[in-house]
C-alpha atoms as a PDB file:
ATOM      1  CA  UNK A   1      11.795   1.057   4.761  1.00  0.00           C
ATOM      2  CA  UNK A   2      12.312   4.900   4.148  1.00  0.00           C
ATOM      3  CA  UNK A   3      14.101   4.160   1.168  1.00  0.00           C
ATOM      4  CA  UNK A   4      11.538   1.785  -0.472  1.00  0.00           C
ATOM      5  CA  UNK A   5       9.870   2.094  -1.941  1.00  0.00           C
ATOM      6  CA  UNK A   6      -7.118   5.589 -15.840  1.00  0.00           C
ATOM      7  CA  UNK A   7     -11.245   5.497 -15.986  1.00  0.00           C
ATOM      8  CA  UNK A   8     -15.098   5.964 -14.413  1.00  0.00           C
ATOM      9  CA  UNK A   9     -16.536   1.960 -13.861  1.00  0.00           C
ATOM     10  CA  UNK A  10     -19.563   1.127 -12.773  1.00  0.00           C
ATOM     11  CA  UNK A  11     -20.278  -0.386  -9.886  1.00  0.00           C
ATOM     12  CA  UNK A  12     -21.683  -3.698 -11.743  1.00  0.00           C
ATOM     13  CA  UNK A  13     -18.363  -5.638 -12.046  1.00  0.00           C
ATOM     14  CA  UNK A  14     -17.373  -9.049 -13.613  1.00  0.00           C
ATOM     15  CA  UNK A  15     -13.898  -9.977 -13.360  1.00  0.00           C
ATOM     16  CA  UNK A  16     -12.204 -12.294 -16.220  1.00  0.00           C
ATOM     17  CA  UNK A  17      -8.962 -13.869 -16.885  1.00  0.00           C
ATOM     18  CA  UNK A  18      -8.246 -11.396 -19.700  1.00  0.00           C
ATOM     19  CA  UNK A  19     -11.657  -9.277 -19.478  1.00  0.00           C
ATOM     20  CA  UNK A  20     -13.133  -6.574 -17.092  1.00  0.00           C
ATOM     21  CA  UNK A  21     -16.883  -5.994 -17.426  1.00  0.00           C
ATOM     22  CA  UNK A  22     -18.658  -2.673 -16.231  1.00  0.00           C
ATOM     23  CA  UNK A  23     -22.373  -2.844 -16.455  1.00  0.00           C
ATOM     24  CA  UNK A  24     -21.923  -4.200 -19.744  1.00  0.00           C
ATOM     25  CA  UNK A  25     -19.277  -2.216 -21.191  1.00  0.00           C
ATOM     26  CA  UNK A  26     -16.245  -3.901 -21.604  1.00  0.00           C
ATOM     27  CA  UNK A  27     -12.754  -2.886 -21.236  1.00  0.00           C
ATOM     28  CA  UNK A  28      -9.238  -4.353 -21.439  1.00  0.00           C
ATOM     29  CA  UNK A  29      -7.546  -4.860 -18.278  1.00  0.00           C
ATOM     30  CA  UNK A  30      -4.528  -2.390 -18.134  1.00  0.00           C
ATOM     31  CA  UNK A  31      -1.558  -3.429 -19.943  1.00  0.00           C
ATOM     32  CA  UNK A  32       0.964  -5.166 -17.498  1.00  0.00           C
ATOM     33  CA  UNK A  33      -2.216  -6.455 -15.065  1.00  0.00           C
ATOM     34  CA  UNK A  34      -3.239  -9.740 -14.241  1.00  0.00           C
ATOM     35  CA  UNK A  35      -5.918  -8.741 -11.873  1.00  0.00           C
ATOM     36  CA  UNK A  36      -8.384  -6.288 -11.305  1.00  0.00           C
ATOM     37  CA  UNK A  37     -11.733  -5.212  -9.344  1.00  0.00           C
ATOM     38  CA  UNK A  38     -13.461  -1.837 -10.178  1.00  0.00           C
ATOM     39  CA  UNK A  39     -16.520  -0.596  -8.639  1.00  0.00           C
ATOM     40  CA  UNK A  40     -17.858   3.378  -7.753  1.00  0.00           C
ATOM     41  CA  UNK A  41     -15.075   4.516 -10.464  1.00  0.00           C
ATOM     42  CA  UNK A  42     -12.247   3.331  -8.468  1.00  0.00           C
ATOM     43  CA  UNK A  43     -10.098   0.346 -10.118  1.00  0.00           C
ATOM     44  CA  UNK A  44      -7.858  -1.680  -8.452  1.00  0.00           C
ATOM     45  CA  UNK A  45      -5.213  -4.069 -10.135  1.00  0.00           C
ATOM     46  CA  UNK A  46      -2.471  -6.388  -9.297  1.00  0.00           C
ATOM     47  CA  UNK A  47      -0.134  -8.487 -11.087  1.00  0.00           C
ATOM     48  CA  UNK A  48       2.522 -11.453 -10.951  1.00  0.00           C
ATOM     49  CA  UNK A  49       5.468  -9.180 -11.674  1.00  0.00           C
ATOM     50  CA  UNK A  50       4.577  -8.374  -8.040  1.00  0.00           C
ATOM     51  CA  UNK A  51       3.524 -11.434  -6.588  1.00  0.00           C
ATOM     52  CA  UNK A  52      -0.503  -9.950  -6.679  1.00  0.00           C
ATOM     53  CA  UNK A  53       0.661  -6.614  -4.764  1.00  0.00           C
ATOM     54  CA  UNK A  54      -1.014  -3.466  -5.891  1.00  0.00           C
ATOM     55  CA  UNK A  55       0.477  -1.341  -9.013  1.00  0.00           C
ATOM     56  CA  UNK A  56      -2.710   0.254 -10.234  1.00  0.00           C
ATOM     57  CA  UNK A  57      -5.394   2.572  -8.819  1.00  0.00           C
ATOM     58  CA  UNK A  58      -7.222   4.372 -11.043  1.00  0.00           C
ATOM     59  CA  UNK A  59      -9.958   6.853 -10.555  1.00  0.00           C
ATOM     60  CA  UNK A  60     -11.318   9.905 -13.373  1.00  0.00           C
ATOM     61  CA  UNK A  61      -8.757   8.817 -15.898  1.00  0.00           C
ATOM     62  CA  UNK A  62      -5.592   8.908 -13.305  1.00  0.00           C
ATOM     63  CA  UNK A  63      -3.319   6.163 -12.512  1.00  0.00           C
ATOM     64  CA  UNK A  64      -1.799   6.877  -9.049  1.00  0.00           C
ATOM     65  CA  UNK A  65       0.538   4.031  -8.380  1.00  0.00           C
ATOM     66  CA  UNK A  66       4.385   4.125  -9.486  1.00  0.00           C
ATOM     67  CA  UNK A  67       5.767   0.369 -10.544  1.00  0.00           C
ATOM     68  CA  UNK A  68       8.960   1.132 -11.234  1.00  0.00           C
ATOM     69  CA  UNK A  69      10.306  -1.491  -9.382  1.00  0.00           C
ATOM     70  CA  UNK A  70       9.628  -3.853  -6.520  1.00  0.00           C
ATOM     71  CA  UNK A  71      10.176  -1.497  -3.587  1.00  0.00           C
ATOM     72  CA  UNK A  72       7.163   0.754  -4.701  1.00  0.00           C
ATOM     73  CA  UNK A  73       3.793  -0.438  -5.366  1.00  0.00           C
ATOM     74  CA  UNK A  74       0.859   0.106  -2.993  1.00  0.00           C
ATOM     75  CA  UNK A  75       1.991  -3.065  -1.054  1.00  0.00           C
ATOM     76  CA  UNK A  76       2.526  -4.603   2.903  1.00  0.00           C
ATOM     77  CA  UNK A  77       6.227  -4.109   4.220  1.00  0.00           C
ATOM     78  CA  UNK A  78       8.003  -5.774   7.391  1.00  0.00           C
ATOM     79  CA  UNK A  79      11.041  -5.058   9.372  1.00  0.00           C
ATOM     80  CA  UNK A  80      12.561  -5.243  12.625  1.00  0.00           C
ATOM     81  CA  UNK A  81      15.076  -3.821  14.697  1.00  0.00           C
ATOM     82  CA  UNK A  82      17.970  -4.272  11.946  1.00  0.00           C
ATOM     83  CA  UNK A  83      15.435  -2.112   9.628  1.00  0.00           C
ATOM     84  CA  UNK A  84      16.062  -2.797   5.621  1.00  0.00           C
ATOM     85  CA  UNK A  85      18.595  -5.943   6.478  1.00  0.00           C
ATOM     86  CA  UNK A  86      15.664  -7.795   7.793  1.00  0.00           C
ATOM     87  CA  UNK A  87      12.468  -6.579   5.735  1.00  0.00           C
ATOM     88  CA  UNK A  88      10.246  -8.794   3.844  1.00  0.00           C
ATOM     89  CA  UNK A  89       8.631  -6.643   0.983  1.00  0.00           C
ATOM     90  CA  UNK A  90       5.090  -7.756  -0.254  1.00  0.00           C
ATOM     91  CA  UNK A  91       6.065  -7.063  -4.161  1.00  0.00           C
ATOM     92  CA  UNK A  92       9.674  -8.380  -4.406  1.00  0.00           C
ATOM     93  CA  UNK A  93      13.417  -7.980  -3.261  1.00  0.00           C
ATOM     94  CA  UNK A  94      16.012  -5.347  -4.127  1.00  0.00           C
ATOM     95  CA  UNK A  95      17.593  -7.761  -6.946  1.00  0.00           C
ATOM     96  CA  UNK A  96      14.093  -8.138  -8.915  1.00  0.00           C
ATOM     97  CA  UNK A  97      14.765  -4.174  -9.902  1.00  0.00           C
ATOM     98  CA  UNK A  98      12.274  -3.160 -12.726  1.00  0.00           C
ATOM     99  CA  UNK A  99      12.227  -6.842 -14.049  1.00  0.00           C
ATOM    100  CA  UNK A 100       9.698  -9.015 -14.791  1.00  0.00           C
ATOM    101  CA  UNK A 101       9.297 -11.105 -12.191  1.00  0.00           C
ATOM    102  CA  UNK A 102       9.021 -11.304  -8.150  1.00  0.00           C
ATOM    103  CA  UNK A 103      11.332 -13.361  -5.449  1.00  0.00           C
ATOM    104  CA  UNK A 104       8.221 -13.048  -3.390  1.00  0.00           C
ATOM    105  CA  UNK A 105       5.525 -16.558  -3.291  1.00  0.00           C
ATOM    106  CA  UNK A 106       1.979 -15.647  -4.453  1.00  0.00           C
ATOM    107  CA  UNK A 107       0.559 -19.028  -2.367  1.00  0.00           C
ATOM    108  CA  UNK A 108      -3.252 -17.757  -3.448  1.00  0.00           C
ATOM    109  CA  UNK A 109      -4.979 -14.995  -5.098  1.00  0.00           C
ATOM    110  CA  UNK A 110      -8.817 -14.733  -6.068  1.00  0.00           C
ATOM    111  CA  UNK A 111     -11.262 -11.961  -6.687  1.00  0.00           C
ATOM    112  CA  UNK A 112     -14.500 -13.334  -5.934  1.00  0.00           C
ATOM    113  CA  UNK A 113     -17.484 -11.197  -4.726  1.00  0.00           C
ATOM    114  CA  UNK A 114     -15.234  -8.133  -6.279  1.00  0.00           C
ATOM    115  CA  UNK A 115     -13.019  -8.500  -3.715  1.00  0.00           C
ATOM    116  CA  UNK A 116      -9.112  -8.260  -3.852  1.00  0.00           C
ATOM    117  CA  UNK A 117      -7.561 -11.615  -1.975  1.00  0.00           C
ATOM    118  CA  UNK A 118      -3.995 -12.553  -1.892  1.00  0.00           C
ATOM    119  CA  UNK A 119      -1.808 -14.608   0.604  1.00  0.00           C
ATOM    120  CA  UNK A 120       2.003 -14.520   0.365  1.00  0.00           C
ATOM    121  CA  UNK A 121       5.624 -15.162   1.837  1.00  0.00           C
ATOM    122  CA  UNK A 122       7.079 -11.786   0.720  1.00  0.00           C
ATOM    123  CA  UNK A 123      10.819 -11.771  -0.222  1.00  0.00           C
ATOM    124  CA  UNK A 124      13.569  -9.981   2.232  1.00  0.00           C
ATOM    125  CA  UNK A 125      14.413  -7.285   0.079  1.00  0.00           C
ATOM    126  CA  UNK A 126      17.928  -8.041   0.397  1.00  0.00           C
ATOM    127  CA  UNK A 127      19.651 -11.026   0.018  1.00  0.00           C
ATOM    128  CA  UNK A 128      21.419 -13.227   2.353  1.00  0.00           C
ATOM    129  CA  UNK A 129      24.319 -11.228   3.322  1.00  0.00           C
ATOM    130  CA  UNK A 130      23.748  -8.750   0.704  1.00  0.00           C
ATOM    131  CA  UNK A 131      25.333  -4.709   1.519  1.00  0.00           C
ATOM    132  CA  UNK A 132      23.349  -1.853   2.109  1.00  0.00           C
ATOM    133  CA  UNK A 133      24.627   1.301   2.895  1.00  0.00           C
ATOM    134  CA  UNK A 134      22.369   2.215   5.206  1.00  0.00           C
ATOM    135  CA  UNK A 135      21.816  -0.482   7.383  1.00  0.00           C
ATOM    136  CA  UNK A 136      24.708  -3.166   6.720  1.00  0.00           C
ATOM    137  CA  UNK A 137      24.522  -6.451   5.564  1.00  0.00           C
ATOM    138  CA  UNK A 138      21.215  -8.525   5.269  1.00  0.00           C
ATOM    139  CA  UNK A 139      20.942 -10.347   8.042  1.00  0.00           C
ATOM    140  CA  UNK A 140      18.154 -13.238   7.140  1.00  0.00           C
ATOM    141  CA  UNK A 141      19.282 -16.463   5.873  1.00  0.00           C
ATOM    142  CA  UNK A 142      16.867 -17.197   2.611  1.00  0.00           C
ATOM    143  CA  UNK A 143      15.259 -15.359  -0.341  1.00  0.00           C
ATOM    144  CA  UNK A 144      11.733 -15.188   0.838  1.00  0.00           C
ATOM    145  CA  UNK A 145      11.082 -14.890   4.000  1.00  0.00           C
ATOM    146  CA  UNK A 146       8.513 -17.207   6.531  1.00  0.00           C
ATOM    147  CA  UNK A 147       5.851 -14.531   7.640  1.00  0.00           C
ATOM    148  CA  UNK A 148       2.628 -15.015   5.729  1.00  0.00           C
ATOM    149  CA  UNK A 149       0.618 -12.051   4.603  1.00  0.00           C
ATOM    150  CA  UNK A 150      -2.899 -11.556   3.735  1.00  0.00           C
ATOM    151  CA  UNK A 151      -5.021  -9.007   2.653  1.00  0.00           C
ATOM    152  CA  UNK A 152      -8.611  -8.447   1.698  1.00  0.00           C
ATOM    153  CA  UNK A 153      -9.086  -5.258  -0.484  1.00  0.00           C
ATOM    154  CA  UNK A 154     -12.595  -3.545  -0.839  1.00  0.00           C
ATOM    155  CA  UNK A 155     -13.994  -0.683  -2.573  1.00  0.00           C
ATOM    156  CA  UNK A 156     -15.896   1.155  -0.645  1.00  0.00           C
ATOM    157  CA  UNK A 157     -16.169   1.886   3.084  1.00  0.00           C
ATOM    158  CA  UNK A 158     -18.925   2.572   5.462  1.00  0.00           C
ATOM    159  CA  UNK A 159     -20.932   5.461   2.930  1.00  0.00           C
ATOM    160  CA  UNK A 160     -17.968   6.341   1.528  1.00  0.00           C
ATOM    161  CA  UNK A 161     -17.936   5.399  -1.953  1.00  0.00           C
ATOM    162  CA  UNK A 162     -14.498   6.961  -2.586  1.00  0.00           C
ATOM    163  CA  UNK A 163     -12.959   5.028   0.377  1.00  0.00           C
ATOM    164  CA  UNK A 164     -11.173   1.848  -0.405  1.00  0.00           C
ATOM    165  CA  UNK A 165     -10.775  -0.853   3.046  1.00  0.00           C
ATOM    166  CA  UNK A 166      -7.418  -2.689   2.849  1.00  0.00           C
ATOM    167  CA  UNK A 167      -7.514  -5.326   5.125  1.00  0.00           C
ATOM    168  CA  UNK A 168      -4.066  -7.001   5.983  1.00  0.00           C
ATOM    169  CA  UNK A 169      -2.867 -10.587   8.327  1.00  0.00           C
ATOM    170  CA  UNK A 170       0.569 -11.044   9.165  1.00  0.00           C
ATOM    171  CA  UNK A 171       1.297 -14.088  10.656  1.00  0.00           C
ATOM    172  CA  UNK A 172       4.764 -13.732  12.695  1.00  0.00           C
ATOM    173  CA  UNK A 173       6.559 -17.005  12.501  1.00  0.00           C
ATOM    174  CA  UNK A 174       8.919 -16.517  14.964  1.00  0.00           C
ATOM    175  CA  UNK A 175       9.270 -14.590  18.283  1.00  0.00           C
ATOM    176  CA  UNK A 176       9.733 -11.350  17.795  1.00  0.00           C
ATOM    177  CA  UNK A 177      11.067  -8.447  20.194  1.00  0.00           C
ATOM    178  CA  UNK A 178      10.326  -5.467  18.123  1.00  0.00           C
ATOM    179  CA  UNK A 179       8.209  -5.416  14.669  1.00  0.00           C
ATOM    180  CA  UNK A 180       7.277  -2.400  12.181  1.00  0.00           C
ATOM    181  CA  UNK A 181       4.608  -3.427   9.535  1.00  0.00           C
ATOM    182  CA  UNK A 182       3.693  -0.985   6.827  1.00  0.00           C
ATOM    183  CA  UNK A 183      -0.260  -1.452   6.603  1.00  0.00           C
ATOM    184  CA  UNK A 184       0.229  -0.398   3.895  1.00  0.00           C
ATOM    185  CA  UNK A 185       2.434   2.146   2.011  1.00  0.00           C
ATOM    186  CA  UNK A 186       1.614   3.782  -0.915  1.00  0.00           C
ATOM    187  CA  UNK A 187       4.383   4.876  -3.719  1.00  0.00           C
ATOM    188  CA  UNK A 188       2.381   7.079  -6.579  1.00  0.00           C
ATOM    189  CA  UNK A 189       3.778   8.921  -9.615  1.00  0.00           C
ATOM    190  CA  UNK A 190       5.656  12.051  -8.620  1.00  0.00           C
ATOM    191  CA  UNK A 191       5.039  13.914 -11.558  1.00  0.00           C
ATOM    192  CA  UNK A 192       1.265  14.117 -10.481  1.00  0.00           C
ATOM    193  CA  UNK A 193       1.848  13.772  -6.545  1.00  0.00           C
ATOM    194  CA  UNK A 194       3.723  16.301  -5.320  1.00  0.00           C
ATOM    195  CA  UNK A 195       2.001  18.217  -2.485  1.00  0.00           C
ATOM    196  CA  UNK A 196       1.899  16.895   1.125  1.00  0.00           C
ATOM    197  CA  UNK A 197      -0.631  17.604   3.623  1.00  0.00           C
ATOM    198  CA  UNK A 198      -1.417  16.194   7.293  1.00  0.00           C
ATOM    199  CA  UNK A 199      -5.038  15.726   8.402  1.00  0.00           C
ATOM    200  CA  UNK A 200      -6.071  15.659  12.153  1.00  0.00           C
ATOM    201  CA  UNK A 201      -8.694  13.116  12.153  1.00  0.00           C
ATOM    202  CA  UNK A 202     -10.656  14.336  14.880  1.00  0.00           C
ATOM    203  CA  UNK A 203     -11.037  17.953  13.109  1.00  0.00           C
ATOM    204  CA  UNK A 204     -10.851  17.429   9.531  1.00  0.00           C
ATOM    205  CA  UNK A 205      -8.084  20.441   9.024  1.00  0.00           C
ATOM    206  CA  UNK A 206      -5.693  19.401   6.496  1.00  0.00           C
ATOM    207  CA  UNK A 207      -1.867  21.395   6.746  1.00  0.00           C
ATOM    208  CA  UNK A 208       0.147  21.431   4.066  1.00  0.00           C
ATOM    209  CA  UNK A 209       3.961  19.977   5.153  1.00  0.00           C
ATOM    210  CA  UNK A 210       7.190  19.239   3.582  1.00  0.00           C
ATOM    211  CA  UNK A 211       7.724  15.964   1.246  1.00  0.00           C
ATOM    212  CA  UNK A 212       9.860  15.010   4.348  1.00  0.00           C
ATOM    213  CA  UNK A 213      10.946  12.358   5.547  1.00  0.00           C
ATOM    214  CA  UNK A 214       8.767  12.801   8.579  1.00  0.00           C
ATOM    215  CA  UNK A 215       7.107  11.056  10.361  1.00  0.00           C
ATOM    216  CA  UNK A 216       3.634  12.020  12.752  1.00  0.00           C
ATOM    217  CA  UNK A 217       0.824  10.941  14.622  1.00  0.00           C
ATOM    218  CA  UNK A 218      -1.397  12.697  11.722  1.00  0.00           C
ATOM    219  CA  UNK A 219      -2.320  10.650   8.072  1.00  0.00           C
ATOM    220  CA  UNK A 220      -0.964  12.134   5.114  1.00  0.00           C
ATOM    221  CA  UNK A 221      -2.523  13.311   1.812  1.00  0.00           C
ATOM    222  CA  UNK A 222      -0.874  13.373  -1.042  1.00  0.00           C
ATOM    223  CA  UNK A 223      -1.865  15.221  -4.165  1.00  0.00           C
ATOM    224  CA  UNK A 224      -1.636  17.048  -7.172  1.00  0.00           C
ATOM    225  CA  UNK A 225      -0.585  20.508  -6.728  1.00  0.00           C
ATOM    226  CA  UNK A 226      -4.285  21.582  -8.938  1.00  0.00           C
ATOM    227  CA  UNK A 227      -6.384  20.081  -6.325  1.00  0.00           C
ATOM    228  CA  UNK A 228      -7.591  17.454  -8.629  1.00  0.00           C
ATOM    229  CA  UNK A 229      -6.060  14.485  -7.702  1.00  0.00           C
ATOM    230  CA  UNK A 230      -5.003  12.994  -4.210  1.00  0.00           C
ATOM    231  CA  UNK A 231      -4.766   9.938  -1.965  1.00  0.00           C
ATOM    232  CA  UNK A 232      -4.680   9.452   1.501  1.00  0.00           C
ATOM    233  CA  UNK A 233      -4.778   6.688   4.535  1.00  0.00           C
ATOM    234  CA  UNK A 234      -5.641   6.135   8.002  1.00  0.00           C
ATOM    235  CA  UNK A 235      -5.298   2.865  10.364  1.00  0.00           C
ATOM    236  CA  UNK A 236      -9.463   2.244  11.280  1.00  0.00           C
ATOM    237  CA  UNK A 237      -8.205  -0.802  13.616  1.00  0.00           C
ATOM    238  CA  UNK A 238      -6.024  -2.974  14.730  1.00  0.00           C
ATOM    239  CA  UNK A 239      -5.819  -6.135  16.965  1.00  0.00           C
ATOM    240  CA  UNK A 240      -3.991  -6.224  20.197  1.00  0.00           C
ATOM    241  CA  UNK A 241      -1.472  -3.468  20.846  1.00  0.00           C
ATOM    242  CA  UNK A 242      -3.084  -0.017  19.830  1.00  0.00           C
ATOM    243  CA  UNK A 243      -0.353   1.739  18.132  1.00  0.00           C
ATOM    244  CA  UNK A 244      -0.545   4.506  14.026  1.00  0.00           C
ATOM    245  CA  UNK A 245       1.818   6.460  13.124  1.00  0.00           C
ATOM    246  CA  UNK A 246       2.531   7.905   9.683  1.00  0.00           C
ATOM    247  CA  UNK A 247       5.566   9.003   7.607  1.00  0.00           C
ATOM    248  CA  UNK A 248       6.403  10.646   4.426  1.00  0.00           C
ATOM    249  CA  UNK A 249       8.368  10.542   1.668  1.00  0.00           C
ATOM    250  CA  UNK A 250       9.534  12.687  -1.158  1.00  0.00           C
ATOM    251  CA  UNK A 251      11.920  10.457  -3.751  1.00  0.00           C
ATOM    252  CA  UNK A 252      12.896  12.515  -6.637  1.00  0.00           C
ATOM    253  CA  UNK A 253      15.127  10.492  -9.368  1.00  0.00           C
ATOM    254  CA  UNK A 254      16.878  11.414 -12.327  1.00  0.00           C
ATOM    255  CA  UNK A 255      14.554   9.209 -14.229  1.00  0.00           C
ATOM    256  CA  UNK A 256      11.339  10.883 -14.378  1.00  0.00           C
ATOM    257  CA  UNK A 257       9.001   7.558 -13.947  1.00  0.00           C
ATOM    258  CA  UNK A 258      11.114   6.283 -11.313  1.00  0.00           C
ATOM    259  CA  UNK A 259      10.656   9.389  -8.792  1.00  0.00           C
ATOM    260  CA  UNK A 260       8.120   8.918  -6.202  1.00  0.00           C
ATOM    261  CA  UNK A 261       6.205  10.302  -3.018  1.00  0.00           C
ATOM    262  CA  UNK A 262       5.590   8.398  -0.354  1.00  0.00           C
ATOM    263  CA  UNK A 263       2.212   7.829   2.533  1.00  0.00           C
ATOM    264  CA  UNK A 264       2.628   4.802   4.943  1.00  0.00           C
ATOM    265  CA  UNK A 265       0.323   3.815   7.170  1.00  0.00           C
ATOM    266  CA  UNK A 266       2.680   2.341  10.393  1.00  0.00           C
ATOM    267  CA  UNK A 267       2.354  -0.395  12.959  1.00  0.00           C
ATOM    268  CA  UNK A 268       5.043  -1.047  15.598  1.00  0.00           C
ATOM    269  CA  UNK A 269       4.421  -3.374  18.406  1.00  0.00           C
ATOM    270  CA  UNK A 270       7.173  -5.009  21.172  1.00  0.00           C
ATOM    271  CA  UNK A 271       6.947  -8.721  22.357  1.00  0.00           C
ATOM    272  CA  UNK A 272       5.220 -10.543  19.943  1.00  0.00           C
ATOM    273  CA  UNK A 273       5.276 -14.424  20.193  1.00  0.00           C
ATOM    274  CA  UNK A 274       5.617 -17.118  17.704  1.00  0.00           C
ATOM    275  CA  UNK A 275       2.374 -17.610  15.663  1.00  0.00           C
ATOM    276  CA  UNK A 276       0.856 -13.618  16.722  1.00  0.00           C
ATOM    277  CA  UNK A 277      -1.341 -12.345  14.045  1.00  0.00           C
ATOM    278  CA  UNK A 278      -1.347  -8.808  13.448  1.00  0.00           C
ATOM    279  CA  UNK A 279      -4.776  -7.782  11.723  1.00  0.00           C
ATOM    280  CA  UNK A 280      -5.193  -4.138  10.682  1.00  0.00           C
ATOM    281  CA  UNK A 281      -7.809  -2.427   8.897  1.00  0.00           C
ATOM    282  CA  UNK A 282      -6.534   0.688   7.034  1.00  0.00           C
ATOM    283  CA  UNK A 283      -9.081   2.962   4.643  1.00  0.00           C
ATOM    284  CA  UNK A 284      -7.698   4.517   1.855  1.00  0.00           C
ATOM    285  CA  UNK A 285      -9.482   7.488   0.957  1.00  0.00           C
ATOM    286  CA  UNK A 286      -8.936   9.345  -3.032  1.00  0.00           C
ATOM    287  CA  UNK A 287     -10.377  11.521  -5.266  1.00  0.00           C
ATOM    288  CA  UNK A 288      -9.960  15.279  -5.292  1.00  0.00           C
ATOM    289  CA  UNK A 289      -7.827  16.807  -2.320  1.00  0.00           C
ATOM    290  CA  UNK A 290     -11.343  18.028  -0.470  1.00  0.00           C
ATOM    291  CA  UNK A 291     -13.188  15.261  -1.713  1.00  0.00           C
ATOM    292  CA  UNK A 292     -10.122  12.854  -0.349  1.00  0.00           C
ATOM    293  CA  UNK A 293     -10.204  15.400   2.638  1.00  0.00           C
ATOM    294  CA  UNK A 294     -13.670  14.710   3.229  1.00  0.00           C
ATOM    295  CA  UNK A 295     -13.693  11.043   2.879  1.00  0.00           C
ATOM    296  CA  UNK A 296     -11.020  11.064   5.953  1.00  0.00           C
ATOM    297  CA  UNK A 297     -12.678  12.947   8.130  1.00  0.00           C
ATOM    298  CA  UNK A 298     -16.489  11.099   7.732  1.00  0.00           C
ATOM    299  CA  UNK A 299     -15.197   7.790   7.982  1.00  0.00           C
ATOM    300  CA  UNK A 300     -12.871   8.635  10.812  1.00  0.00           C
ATOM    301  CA  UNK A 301     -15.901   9.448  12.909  1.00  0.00           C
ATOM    302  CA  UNK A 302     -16.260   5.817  12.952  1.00  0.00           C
ATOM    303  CA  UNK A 303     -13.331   4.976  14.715  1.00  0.00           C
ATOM    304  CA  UNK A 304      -9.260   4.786  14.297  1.00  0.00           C
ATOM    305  CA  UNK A 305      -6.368   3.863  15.828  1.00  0.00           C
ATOM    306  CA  UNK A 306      -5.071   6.763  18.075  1.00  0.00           C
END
């Protein structure tokens, strides 16, 4: 899991097969996007070269997302004990690289009432038996993998207008003795995100840290290094065990759209039976880095996982 991975709408929104409405302006969905909601001059878009994950977030003319393959993406990511050998990956497998299509099953998608809906059975990201250097050989037994995963995306949270509620089900097939879910992780464009901060939660003071990887019991912020432009996430709730933590990530690449920096939002829990559902609310907060800083701190003072 450590290695893995444009616009001001109105808030009157009418979502089309090929069309986006704002208050009566139209506008072309983004090329590459299937589907989109938009509302407070935040948009939101997924697409089936991701199996409906999210590789677009726009907000004052800036696209934060990187989709350079399936490993990125703002997207839900699972893994157990054997780490990357046994990690089903919301918006593909290692092998669907920067193509076209996903190994993951989109089994429904809608965005009625403006919100973002998807269930899936995400793809191991590798392949039966396939290497990896930094875990061994993959040690599931099919393509996509059995846990199904849900989530309910919503612009705007509480007051917060730039706050964005991402809403995620995992439904754990079998019995498991240790589980990580990223809830989610965010991968955006390197060339624009490239300063990290921590927030504490309960005091609002941001710190500016490393690219990593760390990981800590703060949320991260990631932004430009102006102060225009950031994005950061905190875990508002989750069912049963009461566990956040939160890592970072600095990817640079040879290929200047392929480098990428890193937030997750992380669950771990211990025991879990067969048919457990995990539900976890996690509020993504953007804008500029005190307007993002802001946004953290106001609706953290209505609760979050400690």
């Amino acid at each position: 899991w450590q290695r893995k991975k444009m616009i001001s709408w109105a808030a009157v929104v009418c979502v089309f097969v090929a069309l986006v409405c704002y208050s009566g302006v139209s506008a072309q969905i983004p090329p590459g996007e299937n589907w989109c909601i938009a509302q407070y001059g935040i948009g939101v878009c997924g697409s089936s070269r991701v199996a409906g994950a999210i590789d677009y977030v726009a907000w004052n003319g800036m696209q934060f997302i990187n989709r350079w393959d399936h490993g990125r993406e703002l997207q839900i990511a699972i893994s157990n004990q054997s780490g990357e050998c046994y990690n089903p990956t919301e918006a593909g497998s290692w092998n669907d690289d920067t193509g076209p299509t996903s190994s993951s099953n989109l089994a429904g998608l809608s965005t009625a009432g403006n919100i973002y809906r998807t269930t899936s059975y995400p793809a191991f990201w590798l392949a039966p038996g396939q290497f990896d250097a930094g875990c061994g050989h993959g040690v599931n037994t099919a393509i996509v993998s059995p846990f199904r995963t849900s989530k309910a995306i919503i612009i705007g949270y509480r007051d917060m207008t730039n706050a964005i509620s991402f809403q995620i089900s995992v439904l754990v097939p079998m019995a498991q003795s240790y589980l990580q879910v990223e809830a989610p992780t965010g991968y955006l464009n390197q060339d624009t995100f490239s300063s990290f901060w921590n927030i504490n939660l309960a005091t609002g003071q941001m710190n500016p840290v490393s690219g990593g990887p760390g990981e800590t019991p703060n949320p991260v912020v990631i932004g430009s290094p102006n102060m225009a432009y950031a994005m950061g996430a905190f875990m508002a709730s989750v069912n049963g065990q009461q566990y956040a933590s939160y890592a970072r990530f600095d990817f640079p690449n040879s290929v200047a759209a392929a480098a990428t920096s890193k937030w997750s939002v992380v669950y771990r829990a211990n025991n879990l039976p067969a048919g457990y559902i995990i539900n976890v609310n996690t509020v993504i907060c953007l804008g500029g880095v005190t307007a993002t800083q802001s946004c953290m701190f106001n609706t953290a003072k209505q609760g979050y996982v400690r």
